[in-house]
C-alpha atoms as a PDB file:
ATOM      1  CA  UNK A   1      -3.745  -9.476  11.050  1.00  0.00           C
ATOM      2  CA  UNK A   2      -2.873  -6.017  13.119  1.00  0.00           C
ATOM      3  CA  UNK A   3      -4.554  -2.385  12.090  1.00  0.00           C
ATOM      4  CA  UNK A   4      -2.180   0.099  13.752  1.00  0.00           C
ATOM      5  CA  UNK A   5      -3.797   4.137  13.817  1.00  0.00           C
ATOM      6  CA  UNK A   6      -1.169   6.675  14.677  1.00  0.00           C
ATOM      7  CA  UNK A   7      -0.874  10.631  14.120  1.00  0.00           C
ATOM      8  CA  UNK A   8       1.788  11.377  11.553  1.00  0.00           C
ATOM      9  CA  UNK A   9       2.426  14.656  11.169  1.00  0.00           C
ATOM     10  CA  UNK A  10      -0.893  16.343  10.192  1.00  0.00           C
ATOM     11  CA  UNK A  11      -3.137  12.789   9.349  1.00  0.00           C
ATOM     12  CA  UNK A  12      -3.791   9.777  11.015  1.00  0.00           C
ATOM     13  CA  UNK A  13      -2.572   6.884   9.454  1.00  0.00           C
ATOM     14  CA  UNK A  14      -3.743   3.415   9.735  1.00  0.00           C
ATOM     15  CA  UNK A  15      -0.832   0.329   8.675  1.00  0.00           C
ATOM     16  CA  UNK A  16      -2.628  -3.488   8.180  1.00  0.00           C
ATOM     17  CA  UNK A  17       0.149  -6.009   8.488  1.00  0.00           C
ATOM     18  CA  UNK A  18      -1.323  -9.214   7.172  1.00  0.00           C
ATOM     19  CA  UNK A  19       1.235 -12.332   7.659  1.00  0.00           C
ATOM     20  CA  UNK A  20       0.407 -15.217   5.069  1.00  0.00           C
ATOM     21  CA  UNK A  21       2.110 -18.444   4.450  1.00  0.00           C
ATOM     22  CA  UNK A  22       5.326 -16.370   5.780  1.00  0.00           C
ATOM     23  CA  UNK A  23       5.148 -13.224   3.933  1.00  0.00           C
ATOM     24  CA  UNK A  24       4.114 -10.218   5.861  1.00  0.00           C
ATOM     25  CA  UNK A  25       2.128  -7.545   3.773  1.00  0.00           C
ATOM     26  CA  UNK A  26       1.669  -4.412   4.695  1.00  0.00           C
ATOM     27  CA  UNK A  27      -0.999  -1.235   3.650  1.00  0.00           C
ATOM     28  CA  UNK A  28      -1.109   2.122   4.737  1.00  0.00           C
ATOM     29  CA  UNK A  29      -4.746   3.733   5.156  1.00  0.00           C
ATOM     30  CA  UNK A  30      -4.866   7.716   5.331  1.00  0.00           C
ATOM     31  CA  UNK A  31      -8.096   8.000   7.252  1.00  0.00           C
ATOM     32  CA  UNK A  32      -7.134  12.054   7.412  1.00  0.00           C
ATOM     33  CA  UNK A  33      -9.139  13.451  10.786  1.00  0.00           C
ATOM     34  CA  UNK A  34      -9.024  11.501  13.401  1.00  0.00           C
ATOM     35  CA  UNK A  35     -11.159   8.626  12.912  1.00  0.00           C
ATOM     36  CA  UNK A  36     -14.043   7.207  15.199  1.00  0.00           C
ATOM     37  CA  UNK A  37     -14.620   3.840  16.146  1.00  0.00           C
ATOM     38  CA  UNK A  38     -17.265   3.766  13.615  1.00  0.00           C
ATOM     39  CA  UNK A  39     -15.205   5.143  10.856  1.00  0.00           C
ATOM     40  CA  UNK A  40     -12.681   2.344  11.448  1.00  0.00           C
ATOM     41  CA  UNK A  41     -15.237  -0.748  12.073  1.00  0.00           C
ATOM     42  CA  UNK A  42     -16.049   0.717   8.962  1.00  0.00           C
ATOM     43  CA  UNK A  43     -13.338   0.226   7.048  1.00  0.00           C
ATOM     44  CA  UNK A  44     -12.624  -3.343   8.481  1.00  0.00           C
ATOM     45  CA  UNK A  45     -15.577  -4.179   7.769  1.00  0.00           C
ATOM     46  CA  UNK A  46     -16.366  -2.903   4.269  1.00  0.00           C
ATOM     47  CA  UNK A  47     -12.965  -1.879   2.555  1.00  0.00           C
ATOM     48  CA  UNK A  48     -10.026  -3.859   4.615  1.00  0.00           C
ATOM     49  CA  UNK A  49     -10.424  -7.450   2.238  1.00  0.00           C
ATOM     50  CA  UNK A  50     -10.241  -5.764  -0.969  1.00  0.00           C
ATOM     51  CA  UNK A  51      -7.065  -3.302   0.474  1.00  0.00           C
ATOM     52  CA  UNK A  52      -5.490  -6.927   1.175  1.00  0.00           C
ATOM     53  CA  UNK A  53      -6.343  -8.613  -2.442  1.00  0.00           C
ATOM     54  CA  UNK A  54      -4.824  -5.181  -4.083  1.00  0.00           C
ATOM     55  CA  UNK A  55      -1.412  -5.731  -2.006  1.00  0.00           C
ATOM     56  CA  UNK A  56       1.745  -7.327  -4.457  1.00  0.00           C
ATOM     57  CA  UNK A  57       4.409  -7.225  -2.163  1.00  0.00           C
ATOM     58  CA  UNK A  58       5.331  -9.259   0.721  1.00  0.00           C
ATOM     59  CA  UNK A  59       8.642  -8.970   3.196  1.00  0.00           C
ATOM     60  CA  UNK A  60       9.614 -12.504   4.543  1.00  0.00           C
ATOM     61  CA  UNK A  61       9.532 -12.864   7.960  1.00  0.00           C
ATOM     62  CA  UNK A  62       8.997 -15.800  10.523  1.00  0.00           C
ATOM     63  CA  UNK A  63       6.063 -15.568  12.621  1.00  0.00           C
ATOM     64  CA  UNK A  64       6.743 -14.618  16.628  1.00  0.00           C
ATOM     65  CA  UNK A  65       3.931 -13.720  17.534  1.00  0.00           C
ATOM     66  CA  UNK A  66       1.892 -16.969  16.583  1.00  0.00           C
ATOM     67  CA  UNK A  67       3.794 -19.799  18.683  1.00  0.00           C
ATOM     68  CA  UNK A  68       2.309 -23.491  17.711  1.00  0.00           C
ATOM     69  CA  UNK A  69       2.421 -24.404  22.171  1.00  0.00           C
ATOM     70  CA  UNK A  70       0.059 -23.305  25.047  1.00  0.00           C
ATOM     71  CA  UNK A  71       1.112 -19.235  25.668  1.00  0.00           C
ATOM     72  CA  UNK A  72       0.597 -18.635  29.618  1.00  0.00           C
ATOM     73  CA  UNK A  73      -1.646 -15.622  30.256  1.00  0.00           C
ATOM     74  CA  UNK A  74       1.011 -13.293  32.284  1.00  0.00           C
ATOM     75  CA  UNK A  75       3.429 -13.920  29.020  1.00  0.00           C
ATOM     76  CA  UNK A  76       0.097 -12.729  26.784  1.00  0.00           C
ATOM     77  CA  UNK A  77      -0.743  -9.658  29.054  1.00  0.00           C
ATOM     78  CA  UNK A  78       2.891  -8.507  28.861  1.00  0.00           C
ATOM     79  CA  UNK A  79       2.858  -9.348  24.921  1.00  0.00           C
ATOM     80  CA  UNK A  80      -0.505  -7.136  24.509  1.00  0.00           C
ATOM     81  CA  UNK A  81       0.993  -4.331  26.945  1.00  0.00           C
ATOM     82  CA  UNK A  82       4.262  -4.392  24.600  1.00  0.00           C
ATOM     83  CA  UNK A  83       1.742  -4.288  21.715  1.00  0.00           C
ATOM     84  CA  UNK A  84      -0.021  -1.221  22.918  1.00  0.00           C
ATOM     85  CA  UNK A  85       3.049   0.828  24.646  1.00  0.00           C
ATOM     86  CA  UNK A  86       4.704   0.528  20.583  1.00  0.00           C
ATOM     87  CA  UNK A  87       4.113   3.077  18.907  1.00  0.00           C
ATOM     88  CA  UNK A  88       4.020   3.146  14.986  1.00  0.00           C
ATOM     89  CA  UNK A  89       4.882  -0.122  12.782  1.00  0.00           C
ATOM     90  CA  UNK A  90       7.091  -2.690  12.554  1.00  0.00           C
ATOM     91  CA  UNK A  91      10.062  -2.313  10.033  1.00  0.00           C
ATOM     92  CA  UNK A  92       9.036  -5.516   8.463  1.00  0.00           C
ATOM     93  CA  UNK A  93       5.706  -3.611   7.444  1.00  0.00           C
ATOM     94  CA  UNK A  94       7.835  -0.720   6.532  1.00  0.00           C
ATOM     95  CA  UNK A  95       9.784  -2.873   4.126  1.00  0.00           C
ATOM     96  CA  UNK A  96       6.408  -4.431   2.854  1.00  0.00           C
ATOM     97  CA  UNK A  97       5.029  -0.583   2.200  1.00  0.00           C
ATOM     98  CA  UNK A  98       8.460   0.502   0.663  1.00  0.00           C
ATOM     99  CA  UNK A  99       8.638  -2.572  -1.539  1.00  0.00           C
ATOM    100  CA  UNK A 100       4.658  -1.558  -2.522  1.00  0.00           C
ATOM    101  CA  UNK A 101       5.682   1.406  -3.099  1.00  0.00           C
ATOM    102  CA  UNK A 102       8.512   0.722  -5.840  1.00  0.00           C
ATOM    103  CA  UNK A 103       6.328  -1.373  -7.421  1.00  0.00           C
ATOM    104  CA  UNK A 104       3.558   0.697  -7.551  1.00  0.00           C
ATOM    105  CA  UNK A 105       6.402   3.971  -8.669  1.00  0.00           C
ATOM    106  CA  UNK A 106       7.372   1.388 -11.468  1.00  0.00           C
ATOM    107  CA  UNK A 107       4.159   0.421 -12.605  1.00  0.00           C
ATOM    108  CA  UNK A 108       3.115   3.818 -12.939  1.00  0.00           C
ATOM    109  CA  UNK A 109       6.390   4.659 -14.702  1.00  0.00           C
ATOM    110  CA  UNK A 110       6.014   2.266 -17.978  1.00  0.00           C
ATOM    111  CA  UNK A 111       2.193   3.539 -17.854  1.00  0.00           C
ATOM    112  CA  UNK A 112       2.926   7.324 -18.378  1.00  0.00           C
ATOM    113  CA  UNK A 113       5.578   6.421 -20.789  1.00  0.00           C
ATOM    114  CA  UNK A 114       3.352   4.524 -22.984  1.00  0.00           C
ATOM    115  CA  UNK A 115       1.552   7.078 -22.897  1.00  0.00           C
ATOM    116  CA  UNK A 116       3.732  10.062 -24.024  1.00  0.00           C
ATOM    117  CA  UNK A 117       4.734   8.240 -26.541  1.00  0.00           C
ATOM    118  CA  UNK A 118       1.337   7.199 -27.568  1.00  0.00           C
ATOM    119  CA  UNK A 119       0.695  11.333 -27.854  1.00  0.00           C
ATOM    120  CA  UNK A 120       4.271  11.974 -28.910  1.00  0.00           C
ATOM    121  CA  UNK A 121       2.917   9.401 -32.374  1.00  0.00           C
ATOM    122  CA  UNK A 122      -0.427  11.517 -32.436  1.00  0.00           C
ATOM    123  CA  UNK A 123       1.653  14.627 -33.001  1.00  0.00           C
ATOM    124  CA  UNK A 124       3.700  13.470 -35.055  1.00  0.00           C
ATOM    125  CA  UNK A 125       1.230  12.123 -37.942  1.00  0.00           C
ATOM    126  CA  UNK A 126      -0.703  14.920 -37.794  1.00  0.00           C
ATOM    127  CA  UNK A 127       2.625  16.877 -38.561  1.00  0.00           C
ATOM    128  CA  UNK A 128       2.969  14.560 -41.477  1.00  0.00           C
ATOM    129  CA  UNK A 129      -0.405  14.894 -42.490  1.00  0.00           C
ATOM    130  CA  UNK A 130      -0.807  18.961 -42.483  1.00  0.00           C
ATOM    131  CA  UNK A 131       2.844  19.267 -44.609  1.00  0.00           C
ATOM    132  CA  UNK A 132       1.271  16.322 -46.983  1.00  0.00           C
ATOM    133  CA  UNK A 133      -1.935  19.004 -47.240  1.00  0.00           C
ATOM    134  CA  UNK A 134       0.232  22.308 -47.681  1.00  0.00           C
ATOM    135  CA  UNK A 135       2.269  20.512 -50.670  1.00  0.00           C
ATOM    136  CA  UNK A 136      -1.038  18.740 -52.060  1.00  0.00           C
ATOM    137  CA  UNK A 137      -1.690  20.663 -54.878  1.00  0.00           C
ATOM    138  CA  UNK A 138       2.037  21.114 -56.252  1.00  0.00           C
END
């Protein structure tokens, strides 16, 4: 699991990657001012495992960073300076939050179309019903 915080363009912006069985997911957090360590132990703590459950999408990807051997510790200082000198997310994540959200754009699509036409049949019988009470006593 990795929490990346970064300024983009007027909020910061926290991405979890979370790689399971495979399948990297990704989140994006707007935490809006810049946040304080306690705002983001915070949201690890309290709000990060239900921001994981909610997550549909996953990217495949294999996992580097988790080698099965022994990793020497100059090769693990250079892979934690690497870590830190990047700057933003990785484009599997931002195929896991694209693929999120075009699931999330669908989703919400077949929701507000059920419900026009759920108002669009509302209208329509109490057209029906008003001309039925115009022409009731013809």
């Amino acid at each position: 699991m990795k929490l990346t915080v970064y300024f983009e363009g007027q909020y910061w912006v926290g991405v979890v990657e979370v790689t399971v069985e495979g399948k990297l997911k990704a989140y994006r957090y707007i935490f809006g001012a810049e946040p304080k360590d306690p705002e983001i132990l915070e949201f690890v703590n309290f709000r990060l495992l239900s921001v994981i459950n909610g997550i549909t999408q996953a990217v495949g990807v294999e996992d580097v960073m988790n080698p099965t051997g022994r990793i020497s510790p100059k090769r693990l200082a250079r892979l934690a300076a690497r870590e830190t000198s990047a700057r933003g997310v990785s484009s599997f994540a931002q195929e896991a939050l694209r693929q999120e959200y075009e699931q999330r754009k669908k989703e919400k699509q077949v929701k507000s179309k059920e419900e026009r036409e759920r108002v669009d049949d509302f209208k329509r019988k109490l057209k029906v019903q008003k001309a039925k009470e115009k022409h009731r006593g013809r």
